[in-house]
PDB file of N, CA and C in Angstrom:
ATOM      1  N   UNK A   1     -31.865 -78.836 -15.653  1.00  0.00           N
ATOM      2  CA  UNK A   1     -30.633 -78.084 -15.647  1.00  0.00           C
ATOM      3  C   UNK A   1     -29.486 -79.044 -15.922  1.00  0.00           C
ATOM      4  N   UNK A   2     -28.791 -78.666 -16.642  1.00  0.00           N
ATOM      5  CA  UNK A   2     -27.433 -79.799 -17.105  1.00  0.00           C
ATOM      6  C   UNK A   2     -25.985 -78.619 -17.190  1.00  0.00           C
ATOM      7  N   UNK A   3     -24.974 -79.255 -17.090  1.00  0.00           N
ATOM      8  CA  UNK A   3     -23.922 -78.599 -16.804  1.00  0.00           C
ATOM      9  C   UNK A   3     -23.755 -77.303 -17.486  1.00  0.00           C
ATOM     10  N   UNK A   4     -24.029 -77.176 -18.884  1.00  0.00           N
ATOM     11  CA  UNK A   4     -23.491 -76.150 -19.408  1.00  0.00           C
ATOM     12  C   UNK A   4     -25.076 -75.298 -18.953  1.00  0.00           C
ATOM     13  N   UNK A   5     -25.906 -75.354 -18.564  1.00  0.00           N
ATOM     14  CA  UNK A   5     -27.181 -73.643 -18.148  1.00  0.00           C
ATOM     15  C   UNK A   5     -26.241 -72.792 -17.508  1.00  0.00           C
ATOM     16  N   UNK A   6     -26.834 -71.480 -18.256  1.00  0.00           N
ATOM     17  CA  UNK A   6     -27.044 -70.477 -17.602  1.00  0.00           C
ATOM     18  C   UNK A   6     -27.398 -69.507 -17.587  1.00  0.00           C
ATOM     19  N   UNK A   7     -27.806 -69.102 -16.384  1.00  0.00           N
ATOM     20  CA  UNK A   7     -28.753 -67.793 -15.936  1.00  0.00           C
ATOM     21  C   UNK A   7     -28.226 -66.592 -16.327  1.00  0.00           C
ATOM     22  N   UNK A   8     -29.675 -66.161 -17.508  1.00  0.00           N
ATOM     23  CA  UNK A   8     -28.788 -64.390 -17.591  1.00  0.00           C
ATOM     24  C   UNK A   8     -29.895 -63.757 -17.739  1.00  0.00           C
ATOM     25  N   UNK A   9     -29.465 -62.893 -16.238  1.00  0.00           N
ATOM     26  CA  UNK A   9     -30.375 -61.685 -16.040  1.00  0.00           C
ATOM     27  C   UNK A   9     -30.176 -60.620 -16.149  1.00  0.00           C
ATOM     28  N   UNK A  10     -30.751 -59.670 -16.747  1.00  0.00           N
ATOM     29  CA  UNK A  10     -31.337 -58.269 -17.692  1.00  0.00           C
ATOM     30  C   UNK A  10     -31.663 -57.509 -16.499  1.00  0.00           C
ATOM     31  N   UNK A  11     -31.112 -56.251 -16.447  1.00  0.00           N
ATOM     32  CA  UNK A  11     -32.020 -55.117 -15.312  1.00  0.00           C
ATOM     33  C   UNK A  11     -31.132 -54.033 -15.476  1.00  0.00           C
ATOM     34  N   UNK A  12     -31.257 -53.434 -14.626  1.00  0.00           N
ATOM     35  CA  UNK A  12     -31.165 -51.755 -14.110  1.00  0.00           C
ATOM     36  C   UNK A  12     -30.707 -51.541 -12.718  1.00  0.00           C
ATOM     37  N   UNK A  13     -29.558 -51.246 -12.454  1.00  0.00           N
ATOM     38  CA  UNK A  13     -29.186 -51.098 -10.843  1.00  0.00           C
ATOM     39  C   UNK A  13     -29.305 -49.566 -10.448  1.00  0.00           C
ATOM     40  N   UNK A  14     -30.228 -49.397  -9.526  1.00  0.00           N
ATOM     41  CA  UNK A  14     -30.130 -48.042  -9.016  1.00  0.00           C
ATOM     42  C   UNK A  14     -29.727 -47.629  -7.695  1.00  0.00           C
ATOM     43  N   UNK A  15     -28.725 -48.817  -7.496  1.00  0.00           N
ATOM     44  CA  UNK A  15     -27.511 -48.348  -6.251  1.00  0.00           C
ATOM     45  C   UNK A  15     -26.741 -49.607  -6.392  1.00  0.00           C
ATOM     46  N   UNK A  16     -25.640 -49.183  -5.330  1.00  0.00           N
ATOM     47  CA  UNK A  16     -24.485 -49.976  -6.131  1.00  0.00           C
ATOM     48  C   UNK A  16     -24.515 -50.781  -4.913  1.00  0.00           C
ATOM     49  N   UNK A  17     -25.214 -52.393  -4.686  1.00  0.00           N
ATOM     50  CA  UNK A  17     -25.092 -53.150  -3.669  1.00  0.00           C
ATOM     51  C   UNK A  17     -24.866 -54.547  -3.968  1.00  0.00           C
ATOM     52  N   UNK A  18     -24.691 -55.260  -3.198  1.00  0.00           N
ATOM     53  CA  UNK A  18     -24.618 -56.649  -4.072  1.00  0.00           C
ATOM     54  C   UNK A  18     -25.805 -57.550  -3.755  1.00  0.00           C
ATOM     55  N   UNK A  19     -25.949 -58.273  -5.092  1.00  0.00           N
ATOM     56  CA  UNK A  19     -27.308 -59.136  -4.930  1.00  0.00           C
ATOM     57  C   UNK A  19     -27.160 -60.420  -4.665  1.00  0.00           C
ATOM     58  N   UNK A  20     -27.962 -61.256  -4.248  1.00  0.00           N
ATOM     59  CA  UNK A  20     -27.929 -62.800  -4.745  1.00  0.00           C
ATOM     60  C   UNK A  20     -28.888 -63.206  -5.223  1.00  0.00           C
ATOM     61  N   UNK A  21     -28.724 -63.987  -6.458  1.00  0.00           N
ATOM     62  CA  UNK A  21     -29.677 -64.551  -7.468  1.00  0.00           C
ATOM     63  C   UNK A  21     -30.162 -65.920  -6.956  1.00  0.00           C
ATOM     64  N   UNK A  22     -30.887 -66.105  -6.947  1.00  0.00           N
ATOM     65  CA  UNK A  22     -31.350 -67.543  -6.322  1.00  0.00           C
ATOM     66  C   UNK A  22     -32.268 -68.443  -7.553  1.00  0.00           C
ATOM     67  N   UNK A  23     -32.343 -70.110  -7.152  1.00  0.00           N
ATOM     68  CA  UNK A  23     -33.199 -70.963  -7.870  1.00  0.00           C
ATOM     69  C   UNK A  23     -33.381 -71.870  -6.798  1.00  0.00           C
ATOM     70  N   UNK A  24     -34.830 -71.721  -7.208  1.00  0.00           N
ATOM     71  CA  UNK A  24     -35.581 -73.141  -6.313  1.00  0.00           C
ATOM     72  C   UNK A  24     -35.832 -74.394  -7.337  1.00  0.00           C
ATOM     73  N   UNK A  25     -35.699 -75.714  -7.236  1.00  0.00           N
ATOM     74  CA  UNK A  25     -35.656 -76.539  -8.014  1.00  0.00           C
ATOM     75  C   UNK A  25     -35.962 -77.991  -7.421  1.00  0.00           C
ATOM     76  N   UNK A  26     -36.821 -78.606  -8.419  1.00  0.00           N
ATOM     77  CA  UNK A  26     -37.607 -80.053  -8.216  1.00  0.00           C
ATOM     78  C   UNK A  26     -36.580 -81.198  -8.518  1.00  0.00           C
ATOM     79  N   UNK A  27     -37.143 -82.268  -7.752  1.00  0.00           N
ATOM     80  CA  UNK A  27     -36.704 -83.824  -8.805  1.00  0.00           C
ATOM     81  C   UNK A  27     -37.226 -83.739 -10.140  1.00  0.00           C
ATOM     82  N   UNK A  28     -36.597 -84.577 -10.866  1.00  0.00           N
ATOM     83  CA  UNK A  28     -37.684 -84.056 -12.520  1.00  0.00           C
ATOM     84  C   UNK A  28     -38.854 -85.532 -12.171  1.00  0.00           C
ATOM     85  N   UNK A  29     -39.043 -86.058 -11.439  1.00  0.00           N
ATOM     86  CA  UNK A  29     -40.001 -87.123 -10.915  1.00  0.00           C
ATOM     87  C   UNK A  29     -41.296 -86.637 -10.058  1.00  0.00           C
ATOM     88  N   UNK A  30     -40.790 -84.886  -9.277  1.00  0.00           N
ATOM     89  CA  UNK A  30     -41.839 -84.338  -8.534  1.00  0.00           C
ATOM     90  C   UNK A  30     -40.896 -84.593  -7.008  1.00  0.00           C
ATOM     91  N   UNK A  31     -40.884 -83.246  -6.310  1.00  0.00           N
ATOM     92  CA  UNK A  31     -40.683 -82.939  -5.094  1.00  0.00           C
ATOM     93  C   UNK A  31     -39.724 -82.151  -4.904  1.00  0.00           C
ATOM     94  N   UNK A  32     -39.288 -81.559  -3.833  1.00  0.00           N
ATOM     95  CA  UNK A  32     -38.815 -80.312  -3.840  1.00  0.00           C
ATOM     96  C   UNK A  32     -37.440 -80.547  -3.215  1.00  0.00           C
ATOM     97  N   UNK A  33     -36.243 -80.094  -4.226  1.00  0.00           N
ATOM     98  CA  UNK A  33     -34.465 -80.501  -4.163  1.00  0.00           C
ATOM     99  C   UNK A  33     -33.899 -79.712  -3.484  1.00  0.00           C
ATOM    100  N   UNK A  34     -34.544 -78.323  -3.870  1.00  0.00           N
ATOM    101  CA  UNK A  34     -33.495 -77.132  -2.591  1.00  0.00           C
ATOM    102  C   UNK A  34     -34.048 -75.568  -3.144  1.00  0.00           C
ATOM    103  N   UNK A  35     -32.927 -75.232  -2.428  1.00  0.00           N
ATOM    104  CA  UNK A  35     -33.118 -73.817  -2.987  1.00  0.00           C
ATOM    105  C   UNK A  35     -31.534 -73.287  -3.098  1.00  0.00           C
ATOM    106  N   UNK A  36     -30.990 -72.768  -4.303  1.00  0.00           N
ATOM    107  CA  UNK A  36     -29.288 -72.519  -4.670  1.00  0.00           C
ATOM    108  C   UNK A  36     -28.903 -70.866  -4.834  1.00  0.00           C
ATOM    109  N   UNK A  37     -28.496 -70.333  -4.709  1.00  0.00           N
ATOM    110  CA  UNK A  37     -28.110 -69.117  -4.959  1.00  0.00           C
ATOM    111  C   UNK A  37     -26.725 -68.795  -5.485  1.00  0.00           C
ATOM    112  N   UNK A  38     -26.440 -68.056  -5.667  1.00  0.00           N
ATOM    113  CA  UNK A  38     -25.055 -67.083  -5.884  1.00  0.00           C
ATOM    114  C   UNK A  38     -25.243 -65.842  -5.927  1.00  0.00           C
ATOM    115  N   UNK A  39     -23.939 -65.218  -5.293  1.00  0.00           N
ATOM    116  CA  UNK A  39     -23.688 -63.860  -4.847  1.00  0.00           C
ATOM    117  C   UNK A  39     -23.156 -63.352  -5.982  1.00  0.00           C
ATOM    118  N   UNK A  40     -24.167 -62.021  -6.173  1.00  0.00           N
ATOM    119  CA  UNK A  40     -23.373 -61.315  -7.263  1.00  0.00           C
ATOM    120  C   UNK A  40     -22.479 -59.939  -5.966  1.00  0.00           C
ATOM    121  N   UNK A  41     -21.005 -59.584  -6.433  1.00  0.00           N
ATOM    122  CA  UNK A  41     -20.263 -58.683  -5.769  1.00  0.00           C
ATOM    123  C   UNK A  41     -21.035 -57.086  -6.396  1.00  0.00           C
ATOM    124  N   UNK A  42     -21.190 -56.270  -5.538  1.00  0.00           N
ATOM    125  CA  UNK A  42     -21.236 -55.045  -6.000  1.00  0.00           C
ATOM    126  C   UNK A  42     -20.770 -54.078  -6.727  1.00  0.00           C
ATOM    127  N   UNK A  43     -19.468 -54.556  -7.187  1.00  0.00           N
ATOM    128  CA  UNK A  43     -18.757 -54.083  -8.149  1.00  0.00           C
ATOM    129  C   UNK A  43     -19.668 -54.396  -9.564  1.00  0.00           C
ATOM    130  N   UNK A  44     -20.264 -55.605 -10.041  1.00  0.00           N
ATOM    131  CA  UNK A  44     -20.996 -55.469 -10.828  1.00  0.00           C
ATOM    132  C   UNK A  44     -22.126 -54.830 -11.351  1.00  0.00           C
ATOM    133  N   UNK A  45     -22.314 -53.439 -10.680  1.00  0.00           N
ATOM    134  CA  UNK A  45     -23.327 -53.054 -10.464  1.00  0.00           C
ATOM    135  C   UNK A  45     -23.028 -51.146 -10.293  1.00  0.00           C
ATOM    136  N   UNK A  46     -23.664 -50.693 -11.271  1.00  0.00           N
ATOM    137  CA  UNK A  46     -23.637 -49.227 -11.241  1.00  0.00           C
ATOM    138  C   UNK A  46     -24.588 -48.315 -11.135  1.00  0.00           C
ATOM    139  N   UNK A  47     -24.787 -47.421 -10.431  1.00  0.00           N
ATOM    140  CA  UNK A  47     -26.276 -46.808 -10.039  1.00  0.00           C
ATOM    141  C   UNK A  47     -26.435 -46.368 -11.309  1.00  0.00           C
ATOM    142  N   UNK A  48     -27.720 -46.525 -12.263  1.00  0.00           N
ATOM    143  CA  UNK A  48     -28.106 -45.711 -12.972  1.00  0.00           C
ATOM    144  C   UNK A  48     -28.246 -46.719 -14.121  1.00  0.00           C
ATOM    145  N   UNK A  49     -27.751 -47.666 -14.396  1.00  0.00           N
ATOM    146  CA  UNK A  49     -26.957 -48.196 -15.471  1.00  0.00           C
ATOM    147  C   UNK A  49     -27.531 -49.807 -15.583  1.00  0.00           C
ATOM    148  N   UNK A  50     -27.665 -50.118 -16.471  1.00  0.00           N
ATOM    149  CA  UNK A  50     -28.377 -50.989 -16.805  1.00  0.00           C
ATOM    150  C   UNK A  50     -27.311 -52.244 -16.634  1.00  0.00           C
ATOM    151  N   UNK A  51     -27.672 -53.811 -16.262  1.00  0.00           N
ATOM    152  CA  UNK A  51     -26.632 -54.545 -16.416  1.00  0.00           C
ATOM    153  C   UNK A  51     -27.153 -56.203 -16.709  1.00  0.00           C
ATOM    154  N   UNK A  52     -26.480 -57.020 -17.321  1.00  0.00           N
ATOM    155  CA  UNK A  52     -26.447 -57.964 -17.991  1.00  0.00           C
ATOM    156  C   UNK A  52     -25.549 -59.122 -16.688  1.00  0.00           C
ATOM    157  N   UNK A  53     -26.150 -60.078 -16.695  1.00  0.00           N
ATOM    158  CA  UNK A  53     -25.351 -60.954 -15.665  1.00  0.00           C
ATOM    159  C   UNK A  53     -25.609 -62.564 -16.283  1.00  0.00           C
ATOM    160  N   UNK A  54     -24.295 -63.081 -16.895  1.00  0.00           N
ATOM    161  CA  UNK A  54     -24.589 -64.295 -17.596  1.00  0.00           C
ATOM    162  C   UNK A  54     -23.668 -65.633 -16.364  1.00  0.00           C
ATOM    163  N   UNK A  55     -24.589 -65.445 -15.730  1.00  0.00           N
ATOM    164  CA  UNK A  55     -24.108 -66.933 -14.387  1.00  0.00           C
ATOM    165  C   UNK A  55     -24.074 -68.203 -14.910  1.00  0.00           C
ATOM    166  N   UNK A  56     -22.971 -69.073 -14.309  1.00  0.00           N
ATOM    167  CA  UNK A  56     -22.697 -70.745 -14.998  1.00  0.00           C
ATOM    168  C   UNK A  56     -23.864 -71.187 -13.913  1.00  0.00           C
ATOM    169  N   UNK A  57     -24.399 -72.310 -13.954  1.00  0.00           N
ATOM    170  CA  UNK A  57     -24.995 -73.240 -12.950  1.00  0.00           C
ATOM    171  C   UNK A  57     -24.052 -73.851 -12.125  1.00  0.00           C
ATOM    172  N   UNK A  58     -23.155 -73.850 -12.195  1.00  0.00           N
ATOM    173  CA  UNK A  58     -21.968 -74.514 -10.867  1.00  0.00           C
ATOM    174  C   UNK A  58     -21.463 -73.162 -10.143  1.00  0.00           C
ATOM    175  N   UNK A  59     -21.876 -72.298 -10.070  1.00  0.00           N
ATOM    176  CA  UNK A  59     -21.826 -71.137  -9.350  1.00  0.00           C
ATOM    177  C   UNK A  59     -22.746 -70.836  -8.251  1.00  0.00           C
ATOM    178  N   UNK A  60     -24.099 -71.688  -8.594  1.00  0.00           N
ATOM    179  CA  UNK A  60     -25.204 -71.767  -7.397  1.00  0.00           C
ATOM    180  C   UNK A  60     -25.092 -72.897  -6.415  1.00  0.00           C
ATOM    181  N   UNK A  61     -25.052 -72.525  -5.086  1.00  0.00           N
ATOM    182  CA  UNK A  61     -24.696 -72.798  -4.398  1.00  0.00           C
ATOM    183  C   UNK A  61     -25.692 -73.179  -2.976  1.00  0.00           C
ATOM    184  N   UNK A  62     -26.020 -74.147  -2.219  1.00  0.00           N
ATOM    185  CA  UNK A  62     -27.200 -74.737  -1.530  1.00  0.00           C
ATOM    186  C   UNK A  62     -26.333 -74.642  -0.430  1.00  0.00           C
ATOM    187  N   UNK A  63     -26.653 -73.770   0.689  1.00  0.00           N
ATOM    188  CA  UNK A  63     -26.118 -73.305   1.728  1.00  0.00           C
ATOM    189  C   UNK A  63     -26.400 -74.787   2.684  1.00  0.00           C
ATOM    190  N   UNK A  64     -26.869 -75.630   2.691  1.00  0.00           N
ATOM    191  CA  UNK A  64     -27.582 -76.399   4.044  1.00  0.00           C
ATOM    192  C   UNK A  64     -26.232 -77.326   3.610  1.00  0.00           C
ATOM    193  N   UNK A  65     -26.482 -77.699   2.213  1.00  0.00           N
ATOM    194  CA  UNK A  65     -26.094 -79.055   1.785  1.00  0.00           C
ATOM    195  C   UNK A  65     -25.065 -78.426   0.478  1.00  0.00           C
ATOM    196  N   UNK A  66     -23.617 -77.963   0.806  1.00  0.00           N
ATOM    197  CA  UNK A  66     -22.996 -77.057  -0.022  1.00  0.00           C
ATOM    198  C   UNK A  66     -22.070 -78.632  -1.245  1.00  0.00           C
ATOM    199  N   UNK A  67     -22.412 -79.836  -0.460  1.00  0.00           N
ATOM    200  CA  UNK A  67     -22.247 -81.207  -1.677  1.00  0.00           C
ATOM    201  C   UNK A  67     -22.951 -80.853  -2.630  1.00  0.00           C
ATOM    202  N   UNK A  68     -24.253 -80.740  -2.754  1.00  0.00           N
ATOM    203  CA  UNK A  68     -25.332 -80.922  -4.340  1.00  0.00           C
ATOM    204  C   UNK A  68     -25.242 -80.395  -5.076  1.00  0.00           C
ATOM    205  N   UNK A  69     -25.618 -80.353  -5.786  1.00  0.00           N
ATOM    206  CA  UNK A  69     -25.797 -79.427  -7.271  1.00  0.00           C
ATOM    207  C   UNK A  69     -27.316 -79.307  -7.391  1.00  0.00           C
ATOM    208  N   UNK A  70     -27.435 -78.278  -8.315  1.00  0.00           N
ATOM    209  CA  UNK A  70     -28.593 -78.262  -9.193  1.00  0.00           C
ATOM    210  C   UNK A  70     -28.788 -78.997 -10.362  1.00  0.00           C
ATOM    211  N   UNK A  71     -27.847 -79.302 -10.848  1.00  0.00           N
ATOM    212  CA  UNK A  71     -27.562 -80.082 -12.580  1.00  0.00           C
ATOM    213  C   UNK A  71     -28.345 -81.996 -11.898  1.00  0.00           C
ATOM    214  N   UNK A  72     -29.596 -81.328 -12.736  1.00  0.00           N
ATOM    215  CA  UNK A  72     -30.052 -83.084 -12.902  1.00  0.00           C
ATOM    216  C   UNK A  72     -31.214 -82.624 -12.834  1.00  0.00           C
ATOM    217  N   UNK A  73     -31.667 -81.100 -11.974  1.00  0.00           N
ATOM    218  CA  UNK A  73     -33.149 -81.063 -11.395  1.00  0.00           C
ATOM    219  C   UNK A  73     -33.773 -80.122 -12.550  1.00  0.00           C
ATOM    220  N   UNK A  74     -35.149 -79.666 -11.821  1.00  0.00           N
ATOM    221  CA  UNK A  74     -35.673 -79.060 -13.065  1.00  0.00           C
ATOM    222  C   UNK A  74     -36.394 -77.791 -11.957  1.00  0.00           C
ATOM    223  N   UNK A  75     -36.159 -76.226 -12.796  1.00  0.00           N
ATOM    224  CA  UNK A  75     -35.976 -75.186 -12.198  1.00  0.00           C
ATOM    225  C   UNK A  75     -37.830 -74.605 -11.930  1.00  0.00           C
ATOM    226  N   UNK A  76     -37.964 -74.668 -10.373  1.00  0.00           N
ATOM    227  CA  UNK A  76     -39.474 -74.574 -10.584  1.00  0.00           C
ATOM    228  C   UNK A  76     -39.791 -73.147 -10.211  1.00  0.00           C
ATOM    229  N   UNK A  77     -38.768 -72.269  -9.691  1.00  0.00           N
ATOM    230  CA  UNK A  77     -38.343 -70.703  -9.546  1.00  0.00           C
ATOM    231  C   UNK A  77     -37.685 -70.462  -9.281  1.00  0.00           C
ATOM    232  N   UNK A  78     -37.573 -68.837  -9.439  1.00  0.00           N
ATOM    233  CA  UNK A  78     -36.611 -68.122  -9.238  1.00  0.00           C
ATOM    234  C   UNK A  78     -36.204 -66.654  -8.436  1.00  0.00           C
ATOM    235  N   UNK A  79     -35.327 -66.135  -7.958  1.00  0.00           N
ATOM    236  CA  UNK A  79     -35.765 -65.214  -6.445  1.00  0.00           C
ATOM    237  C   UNK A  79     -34.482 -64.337  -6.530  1.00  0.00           C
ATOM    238  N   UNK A  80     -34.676 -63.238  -6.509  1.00  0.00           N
ATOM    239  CA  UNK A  80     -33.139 -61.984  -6.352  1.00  0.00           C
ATOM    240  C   UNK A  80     -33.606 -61.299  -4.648  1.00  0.00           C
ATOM    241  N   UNK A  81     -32.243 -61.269  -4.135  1.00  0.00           N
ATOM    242  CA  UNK A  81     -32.513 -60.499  -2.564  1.00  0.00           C
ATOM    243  C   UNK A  81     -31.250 -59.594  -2.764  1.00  0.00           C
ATOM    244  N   UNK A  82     -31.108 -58.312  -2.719  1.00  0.00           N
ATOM    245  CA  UNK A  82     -30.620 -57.516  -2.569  1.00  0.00           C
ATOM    246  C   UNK A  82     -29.792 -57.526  -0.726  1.00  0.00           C
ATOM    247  N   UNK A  83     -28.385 -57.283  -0.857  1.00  0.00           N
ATOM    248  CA  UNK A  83     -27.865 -57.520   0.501  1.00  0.00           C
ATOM    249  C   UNK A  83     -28.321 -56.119   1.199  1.00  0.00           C
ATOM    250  N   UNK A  84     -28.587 -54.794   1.121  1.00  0.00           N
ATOM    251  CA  UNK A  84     -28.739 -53.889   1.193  1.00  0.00           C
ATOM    252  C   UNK A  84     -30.535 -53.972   1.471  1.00  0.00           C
ATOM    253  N   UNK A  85     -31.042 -53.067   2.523  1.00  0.00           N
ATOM    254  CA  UNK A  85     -32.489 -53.094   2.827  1.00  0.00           C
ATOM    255  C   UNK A  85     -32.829 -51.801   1.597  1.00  0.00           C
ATOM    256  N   UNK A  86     -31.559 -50.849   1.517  1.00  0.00           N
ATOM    257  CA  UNK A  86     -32.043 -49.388   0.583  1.00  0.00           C
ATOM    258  C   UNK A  86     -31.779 -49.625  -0.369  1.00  0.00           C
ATOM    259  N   UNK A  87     -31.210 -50.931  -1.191  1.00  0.00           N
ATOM    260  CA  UNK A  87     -30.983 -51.436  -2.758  1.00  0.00           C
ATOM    261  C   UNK A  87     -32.017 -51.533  -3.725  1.00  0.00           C
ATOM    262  N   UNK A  88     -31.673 -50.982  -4.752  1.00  0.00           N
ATOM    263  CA  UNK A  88     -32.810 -50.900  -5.698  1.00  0.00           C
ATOM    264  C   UNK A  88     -32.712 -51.268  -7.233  1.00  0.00           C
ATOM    265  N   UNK A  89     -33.312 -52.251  -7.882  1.00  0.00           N
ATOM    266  CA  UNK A  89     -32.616 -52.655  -8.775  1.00  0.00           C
ATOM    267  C   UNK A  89     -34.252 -53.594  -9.655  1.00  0.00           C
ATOM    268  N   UNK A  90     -33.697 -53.121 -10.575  1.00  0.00           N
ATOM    269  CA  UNK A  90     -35.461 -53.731 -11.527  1.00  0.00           C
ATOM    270  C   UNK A  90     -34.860 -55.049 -12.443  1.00  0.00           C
ATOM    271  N   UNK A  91     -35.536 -55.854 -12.615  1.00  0.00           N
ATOM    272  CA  UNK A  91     -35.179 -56.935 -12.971  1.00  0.00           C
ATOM    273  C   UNK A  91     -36.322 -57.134 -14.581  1.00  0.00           C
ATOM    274  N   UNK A  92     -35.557 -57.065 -15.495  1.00  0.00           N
ATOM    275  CA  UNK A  92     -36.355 -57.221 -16.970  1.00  0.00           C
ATOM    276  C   UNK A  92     -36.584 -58.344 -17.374  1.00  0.00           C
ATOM    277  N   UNK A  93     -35.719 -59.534 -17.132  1.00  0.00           N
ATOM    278  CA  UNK A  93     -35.616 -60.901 -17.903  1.00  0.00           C
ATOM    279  C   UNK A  93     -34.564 -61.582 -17.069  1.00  0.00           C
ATOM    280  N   UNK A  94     -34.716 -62.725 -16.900  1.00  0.00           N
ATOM    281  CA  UNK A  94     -34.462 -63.696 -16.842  1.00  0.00           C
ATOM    282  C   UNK A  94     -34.861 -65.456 -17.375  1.00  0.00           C
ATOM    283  N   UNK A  95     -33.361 -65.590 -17.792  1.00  0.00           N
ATOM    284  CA  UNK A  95     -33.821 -66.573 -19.000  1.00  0.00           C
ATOM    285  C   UNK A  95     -32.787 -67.620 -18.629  1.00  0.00           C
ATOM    286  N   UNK A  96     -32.653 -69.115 -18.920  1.00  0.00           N
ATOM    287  CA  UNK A  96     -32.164 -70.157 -19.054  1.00  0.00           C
ATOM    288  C   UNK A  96     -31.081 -70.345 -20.150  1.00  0.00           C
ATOM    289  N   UNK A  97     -30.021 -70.311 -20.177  1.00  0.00           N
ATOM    290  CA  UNK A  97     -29.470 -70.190 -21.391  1.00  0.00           C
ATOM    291  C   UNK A  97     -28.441 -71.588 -21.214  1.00  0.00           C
ATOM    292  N   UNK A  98     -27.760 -71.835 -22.697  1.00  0.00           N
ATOM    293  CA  UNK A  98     -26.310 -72.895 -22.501  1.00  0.00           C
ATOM    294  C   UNK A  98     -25.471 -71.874 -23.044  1.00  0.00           C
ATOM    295  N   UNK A  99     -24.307 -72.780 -22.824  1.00  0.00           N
ATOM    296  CA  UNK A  99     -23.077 -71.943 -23.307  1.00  0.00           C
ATOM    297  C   UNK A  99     -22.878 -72.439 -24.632  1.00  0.00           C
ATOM    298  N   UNK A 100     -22.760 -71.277 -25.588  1.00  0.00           N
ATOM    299  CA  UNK A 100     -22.686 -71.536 -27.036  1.00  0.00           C
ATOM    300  C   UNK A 100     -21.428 -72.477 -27.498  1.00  0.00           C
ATOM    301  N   UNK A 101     -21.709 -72.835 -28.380  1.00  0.00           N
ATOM    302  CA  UNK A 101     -20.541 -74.112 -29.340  1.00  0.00           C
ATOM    303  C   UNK A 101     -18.814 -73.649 -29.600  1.00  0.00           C
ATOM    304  N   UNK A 102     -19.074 -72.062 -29.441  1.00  0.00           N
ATOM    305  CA  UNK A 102     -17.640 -71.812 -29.508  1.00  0.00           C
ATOM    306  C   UNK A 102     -17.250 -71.481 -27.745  1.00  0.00           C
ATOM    307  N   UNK A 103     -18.179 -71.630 -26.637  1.00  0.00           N
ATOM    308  CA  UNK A 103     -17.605 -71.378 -25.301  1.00  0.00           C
ATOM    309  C   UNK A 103     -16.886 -73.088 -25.128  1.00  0.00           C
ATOM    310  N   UNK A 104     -17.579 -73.645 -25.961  1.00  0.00           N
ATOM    311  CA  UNK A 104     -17.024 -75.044 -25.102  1.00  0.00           C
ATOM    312  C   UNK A 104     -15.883 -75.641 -25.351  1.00  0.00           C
ATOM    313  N   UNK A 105     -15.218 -76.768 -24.158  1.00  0.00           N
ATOM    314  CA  UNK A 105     -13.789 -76.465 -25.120  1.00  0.00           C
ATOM    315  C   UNK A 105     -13.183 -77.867 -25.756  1.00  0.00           C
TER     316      UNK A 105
END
């Protein structure tokens, strides 16, 4: 993971709650760095309706140790928890992306 990744996940919200997207991630040498998340707000999110979520990597966030980053490690999974126990929401893709040549500045 290097500064410019990011996470964009593909799905379907079938209630309007907020999620958090999570990554678990290694040393690129072998062993285990953390686990990072970010909160998506519920406003992003419409029952019925399909939605697109393109997250920076300095947006995930390691609750124990809120110093680190992810940028250096290498992404060994990945985890969505719905804040809501009755939230319902299908997940199509998730993919690794950078920010294209005209985002940068």
């Amino acid at each position: 993971l290097n500064a410019e990744t990011r996470v964009l996940v593909r799905g379907q919200a079938y209630s309007r709650d907020a999620m958090q997207i999570g990554l678990s991630v290694g040393y690129p040498g072998g062993g285990f760095a953390g686990k990072y998340s970010a909160l998506i707000p519920s406003s992003k999110f419409s029952a019925g309706v399909e939605f697109e979520l393109e997250i920076p990597i300095n947006r995930f966030h390691n609750k124990k140790n809120p110093d680190r980053s992810p940028i250096g490690c290498e992404l060994t999974d990945w985890w969505c928890v719905a804040e809501a126990s009755a939230a319902r929401f299908e997940i199509t893709s998730v993919e690794l992306t950078e920010a294209l040549e005209t985002e940068k500045p």
